[in-house]
C-alpha atoms as a PDB file:
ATOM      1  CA  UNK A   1     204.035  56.995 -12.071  1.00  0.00           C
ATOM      2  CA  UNK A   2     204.264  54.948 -15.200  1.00  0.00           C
ATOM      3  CA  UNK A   3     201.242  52.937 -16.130  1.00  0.00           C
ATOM      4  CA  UNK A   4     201.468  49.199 -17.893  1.00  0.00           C
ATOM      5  CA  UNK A   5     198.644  47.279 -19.618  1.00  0.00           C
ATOM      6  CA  UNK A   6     198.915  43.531 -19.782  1.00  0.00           C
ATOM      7  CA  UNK A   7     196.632  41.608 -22.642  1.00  0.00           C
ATOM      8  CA  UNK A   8     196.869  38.695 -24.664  1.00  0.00           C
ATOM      9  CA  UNK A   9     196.730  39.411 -28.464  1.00  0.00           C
ATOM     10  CA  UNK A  10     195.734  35.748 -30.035  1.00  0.00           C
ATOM     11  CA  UNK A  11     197.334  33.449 -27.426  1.00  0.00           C
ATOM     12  CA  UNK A  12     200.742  35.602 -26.939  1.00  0.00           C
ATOM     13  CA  UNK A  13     200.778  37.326 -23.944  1.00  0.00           C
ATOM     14  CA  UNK A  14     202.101  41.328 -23.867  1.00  0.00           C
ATOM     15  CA  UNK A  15     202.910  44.131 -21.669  1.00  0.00           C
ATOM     16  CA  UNK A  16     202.834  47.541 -23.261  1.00  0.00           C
ATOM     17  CA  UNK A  17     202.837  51.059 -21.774  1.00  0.00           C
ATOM     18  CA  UNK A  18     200.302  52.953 -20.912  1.00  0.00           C
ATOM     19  CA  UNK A  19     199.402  57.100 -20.771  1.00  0.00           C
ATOM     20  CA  UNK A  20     196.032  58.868 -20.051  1.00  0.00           C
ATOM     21  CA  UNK A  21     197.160  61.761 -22.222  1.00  0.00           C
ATOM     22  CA  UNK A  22     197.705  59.393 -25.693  1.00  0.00           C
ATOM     23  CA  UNK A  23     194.774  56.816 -24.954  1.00  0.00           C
ATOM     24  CA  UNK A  24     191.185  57.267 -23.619  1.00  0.00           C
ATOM     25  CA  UNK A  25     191.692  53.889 -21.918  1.00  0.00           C
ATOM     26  CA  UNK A  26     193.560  50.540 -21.760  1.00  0.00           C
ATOM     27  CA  UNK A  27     191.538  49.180 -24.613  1.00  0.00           C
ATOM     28  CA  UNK A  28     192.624  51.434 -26.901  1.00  0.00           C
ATOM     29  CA  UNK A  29     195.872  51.198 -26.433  1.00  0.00           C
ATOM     30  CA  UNK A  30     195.815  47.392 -26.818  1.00  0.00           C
ATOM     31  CA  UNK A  31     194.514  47.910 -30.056  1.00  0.00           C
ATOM     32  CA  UNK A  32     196.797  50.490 -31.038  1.00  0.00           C
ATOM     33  CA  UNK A  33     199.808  48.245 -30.253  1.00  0.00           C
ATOM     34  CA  UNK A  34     198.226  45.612 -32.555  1.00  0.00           C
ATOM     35  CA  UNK A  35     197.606  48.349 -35.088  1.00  0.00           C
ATOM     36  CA  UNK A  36     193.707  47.545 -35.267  1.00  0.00           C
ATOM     37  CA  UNK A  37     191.768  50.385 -36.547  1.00  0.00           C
ATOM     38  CA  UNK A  38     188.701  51.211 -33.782  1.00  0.00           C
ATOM     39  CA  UNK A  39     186.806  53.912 -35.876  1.00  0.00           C
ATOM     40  CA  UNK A  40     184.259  51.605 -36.726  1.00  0.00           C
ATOM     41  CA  UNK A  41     183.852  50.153 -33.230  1.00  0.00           C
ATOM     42  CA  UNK A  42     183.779  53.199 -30.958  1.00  0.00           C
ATOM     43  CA  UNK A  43     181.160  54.110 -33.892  1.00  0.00           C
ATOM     44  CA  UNK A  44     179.142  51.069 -32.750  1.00  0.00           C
ATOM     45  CA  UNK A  45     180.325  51.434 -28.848  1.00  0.00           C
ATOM     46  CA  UNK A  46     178.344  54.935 -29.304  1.00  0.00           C
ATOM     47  CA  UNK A  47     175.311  53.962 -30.720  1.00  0.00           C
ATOM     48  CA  UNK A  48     174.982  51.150 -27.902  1.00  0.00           C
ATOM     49  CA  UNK A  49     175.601  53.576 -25.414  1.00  0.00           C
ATOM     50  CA  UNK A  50     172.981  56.047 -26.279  1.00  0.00           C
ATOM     51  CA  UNK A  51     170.081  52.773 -27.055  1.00  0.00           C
ATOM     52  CA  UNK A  52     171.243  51.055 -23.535  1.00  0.00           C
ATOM     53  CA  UNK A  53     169.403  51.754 -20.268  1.00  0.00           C
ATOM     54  CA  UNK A  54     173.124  51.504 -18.541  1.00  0.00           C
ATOM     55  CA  UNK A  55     176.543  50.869 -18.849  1.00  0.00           C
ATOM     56  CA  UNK A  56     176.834  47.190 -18.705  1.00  0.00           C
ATOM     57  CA  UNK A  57     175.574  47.087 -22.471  1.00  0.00           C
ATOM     58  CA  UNK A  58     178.176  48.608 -23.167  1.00  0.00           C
ATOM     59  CA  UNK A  59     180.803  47.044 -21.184  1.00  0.00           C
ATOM     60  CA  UNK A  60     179.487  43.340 -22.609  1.00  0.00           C
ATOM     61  CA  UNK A  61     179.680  45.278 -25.989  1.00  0.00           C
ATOM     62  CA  UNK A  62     183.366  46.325 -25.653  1.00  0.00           C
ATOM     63  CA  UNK A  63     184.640  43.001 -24.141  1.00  0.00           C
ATOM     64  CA  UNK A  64     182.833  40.750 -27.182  1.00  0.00           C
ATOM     65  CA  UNK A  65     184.339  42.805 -29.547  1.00  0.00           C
ATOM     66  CA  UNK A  66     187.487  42.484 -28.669  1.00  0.00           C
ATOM     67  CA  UNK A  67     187.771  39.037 -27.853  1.00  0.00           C
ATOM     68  CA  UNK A  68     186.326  38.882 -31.571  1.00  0.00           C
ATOM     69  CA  UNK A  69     189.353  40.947 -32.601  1.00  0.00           C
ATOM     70  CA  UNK A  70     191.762  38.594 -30.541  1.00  0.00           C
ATOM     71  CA  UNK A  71     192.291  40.890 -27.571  1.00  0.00           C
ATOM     72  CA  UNK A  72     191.760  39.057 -24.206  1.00  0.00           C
ATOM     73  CA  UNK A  73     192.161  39.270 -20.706  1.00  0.00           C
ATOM     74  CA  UNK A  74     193.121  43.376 -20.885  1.00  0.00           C
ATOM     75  CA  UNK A  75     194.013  45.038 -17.409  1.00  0.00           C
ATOM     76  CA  UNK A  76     196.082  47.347 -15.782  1.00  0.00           C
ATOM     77  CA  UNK A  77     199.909  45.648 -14.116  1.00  0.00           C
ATOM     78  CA  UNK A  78     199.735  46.906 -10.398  1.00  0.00           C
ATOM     79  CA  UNK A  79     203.371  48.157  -9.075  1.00  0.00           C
ATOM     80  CA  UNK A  80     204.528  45.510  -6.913  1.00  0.00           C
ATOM     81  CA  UNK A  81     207.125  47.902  -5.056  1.00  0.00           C
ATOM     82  CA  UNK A  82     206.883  47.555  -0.940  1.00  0.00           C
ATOM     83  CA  UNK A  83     206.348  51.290  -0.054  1.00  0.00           C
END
């Protein structure tokens, strides 16, 4: 089943395509759409992750940093077919 990620990318609003096997997850795909180098961030993401007590660190971490880079509001389109 084919996967979509929806964002918004600086007030424009996107849908893009989305595959476990080419992206680690939905954020990283946003920002390879918008061609925004993440070495430096999943640097930082990593060093927050192993100086946090848990994983919402790191999830306020990811979500700041990408509203700074003018990715919003990233998630997963569900399949709106009747089964």
């Amino acid at each position: 089943m084919a996967r979509q990620v929806a964002y918004t990318f600086k007030g424009e609003e996107k849908v893009i395509n989305f595959a476990y096997d080419k992206y680690h997850d939905m954020y990283e795909a946003a920002a390879a759409a918008e061609g925004i180098n993440l070495d430096r961030f999943l640097a930082m993401e990593q060093q927050v992750a192993m100086t946090s007590k848990g994983s919402k660190a790191v999830r306020d971490f990811r979500t700041n940093e990408f509203a700074r880079m003018g990715l919003t509001n990233i998630h997963f389109v569900r399949d709106e077919q009747d089964a």
